[in-house]
Protein backbone atom coordinates (compact mmCIF):
# COMPACT_ATOMS: atom_id res chain seq x y z
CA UNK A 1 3.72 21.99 -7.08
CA UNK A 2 0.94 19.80 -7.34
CA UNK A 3 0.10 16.88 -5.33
CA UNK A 4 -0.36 13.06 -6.47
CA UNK A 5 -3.24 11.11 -6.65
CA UNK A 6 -3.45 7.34 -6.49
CA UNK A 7 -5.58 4.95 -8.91
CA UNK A 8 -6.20 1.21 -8.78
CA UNK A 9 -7.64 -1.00 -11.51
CA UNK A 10 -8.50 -5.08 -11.21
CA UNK A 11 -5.95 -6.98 -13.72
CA UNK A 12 -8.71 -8.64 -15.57
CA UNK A 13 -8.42 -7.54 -19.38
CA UNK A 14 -10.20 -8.00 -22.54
CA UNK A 15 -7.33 -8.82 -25.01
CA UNK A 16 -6.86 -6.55 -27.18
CA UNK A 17 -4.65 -6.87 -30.72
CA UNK A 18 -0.99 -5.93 -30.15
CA UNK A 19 0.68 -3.54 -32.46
CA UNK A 20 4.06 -3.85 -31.01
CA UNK A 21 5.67 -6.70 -29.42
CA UNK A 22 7.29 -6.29 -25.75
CA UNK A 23 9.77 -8.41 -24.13
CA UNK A 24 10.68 -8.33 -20.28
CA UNK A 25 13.64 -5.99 -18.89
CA UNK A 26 17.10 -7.17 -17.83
CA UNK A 27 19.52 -5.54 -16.39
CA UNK A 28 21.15 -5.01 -19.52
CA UNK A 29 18.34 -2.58 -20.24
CA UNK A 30 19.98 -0.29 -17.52
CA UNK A 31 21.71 2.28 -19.39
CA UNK A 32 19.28 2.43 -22.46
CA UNK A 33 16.26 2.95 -20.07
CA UNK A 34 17.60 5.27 -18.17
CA UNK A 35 18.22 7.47 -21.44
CA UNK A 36 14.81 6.62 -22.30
CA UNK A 37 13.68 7.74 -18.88
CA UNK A 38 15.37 10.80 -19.20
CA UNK A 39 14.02 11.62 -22.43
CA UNK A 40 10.74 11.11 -21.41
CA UNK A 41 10.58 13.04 -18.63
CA UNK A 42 13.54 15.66 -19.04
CA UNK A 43 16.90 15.89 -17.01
CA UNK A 44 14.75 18.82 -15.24
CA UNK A 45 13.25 15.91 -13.46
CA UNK A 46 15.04 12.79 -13.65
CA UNK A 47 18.87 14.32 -13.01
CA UNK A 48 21.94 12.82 -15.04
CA UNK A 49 22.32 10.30 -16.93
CA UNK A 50 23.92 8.72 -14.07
CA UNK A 51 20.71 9.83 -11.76
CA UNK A 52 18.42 8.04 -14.15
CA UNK A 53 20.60 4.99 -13.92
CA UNK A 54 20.94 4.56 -10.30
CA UNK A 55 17.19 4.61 -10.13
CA UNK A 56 16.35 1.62 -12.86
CA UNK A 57 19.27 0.04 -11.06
CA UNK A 58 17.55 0.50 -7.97
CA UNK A 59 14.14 -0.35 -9.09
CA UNK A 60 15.83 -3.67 -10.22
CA UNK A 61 17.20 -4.28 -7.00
CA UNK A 62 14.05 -3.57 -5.15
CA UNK A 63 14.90 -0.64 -2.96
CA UNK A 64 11.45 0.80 -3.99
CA UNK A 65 9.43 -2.83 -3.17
CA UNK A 66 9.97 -5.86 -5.13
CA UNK A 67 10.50 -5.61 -8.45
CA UNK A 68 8.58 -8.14 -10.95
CA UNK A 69 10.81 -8.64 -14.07
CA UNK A 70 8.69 -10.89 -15.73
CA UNK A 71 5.52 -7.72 -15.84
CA UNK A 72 7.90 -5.16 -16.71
CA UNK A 73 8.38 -4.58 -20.67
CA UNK A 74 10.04 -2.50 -23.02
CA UNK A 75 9.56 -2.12 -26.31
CA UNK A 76 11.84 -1.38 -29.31
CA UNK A 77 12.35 0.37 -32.35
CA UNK A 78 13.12 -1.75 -35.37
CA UNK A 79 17.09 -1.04 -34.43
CA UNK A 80 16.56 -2.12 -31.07
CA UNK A 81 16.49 1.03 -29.02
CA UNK A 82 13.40 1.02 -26.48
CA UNK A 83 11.15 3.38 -27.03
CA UNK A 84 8.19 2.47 -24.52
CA UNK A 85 9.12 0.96 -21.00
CA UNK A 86 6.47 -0.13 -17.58
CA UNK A 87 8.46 -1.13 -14.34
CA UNK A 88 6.63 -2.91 -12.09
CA UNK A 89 7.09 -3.94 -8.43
CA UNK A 90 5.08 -6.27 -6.28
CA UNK A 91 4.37 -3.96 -4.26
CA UNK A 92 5.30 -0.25 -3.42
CA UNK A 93 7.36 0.44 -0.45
CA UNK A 94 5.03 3.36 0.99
CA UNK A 95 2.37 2.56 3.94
CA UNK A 96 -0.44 4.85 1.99
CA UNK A 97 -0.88 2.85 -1.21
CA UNK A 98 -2.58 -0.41 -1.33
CA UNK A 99 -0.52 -3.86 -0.66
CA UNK A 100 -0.98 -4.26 -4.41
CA UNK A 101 1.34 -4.67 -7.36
CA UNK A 102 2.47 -1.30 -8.50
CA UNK A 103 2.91 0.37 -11.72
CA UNK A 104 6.09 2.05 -10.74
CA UNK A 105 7.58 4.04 -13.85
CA UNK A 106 5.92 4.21 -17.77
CA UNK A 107 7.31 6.54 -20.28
CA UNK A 108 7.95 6.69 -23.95
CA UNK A 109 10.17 8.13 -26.25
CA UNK A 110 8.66 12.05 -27.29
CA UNK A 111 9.01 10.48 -31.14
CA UNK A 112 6.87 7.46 -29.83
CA UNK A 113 3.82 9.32 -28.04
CA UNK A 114 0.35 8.75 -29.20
CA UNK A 115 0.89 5.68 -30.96
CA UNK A 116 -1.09 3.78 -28.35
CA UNK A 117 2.53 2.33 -26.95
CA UNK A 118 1.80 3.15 -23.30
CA UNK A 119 -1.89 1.65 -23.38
CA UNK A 120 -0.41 -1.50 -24.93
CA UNK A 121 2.15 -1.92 -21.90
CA UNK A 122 -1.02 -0.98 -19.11
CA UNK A 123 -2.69 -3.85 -21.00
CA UNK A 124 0.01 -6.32 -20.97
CA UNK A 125 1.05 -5.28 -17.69
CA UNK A 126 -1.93 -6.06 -16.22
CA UNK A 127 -2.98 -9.36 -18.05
CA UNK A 128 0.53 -10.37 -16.83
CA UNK A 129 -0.63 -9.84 -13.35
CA UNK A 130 -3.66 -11.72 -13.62
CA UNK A 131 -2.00 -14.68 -15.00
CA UNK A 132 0.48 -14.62 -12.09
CA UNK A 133 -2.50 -14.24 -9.44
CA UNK A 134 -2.51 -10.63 -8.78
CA UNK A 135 -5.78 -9.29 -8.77
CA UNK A 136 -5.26 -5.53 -8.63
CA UNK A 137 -2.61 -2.87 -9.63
CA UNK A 138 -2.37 0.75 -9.02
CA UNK A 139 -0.11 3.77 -9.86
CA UNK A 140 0.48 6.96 -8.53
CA UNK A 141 0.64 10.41 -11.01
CA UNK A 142 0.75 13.73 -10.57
CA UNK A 143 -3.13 15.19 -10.15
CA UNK A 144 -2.25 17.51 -13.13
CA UNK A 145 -1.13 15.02 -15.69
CA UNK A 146 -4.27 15.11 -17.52
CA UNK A 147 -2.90 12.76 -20.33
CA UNK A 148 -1.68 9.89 -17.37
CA UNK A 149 -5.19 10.88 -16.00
CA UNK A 150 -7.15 10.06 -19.49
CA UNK A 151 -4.86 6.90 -20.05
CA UNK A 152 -5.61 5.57 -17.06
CA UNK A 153 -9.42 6.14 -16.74
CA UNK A 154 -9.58 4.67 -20.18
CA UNK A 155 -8.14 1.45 -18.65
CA UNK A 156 -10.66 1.19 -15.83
CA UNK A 157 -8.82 2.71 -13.13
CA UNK A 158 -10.13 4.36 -10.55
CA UNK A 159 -8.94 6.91 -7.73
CA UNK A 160 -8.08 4.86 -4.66
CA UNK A 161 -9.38 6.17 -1.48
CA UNK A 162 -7.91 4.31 1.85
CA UNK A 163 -10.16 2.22 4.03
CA UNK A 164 -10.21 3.92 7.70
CA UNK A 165 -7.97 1.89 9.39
CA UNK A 166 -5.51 2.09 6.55
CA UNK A 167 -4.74 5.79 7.69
């Protein structure tokens, strides 16, 4: 098992053009991101169905830190089934990340992947949070996931290291 590493970026963006268009979650999204959440990352890691659900549900709710509905997205195929999804909180409830908005979950759909989906969300995500005030985000990934890794470096990001009296 690996261990994670954290990254932080500053919201300000360069637009960029959009080849998909995003909307915000709702709780209606529940079920259908929770099979997209399980597809993404396999049942090997997310549980059942019903696993995967309580955590969206939860992530909704805020038992995780507040959740900002207006910065999360998901986007969808041309029948309406997402394919791409970002969850984002205000902030994370953990002591050793930053007090900064937090790029809790981002997956797509396998058939989806390298179509520049996730990089589009990051983006939107972020220019989202500077319109609403926020002047930083981070994330947390796995130090092995070299393609997170690349996506996010790409972005700007940068490994967070804590101040000394953050410890």
């Amino acid at each position: 098992m690996t261990g994670t590493i954290t990254l932080i970026a500053r919201t300000e963006l360069t637009p960029r053009e959009l080849t998909a268009t995003s909307r915000s979650v709702t709780d209606e999204d529940t079920a259908a991101l929770a099979r997209l959440l399980r597809e993404a990352y396999g049942s090997g890691t997310v549980g059942t169905q019903e696993d995967a659900e309580t955590t969206v549900r939860d992530a909704f709710r805020g038992e995780f830190g507040p959740f900002l509905q207006e910065q999360s997205q998901v986007i969808e195929d041309e029948d309406g089934n997402p394919v791409a999804a970002a969850i984002v909180l205000e902030r994370r409830n953990d002591p050793h990340l930053p007090d900064v908005p937090y790029l809790f979950e981002l997956f797509t759909a396998s058939s989806h992947r390298r179509r520049g989906l996730a990089e589009q969300l990051v983006r939107q995500v972020m220019t989202s949070l500077h319109e609403n005030g926020y002047h930083e985000v981070c994330v947390r990934i796995p130090e092995d996931n070299s393609a997170a890794l690349a996506l996010y470096l790409t972005l700007d990001f940068n490994r967070w290291i804590p101040e000394q009296d953050e410890l």
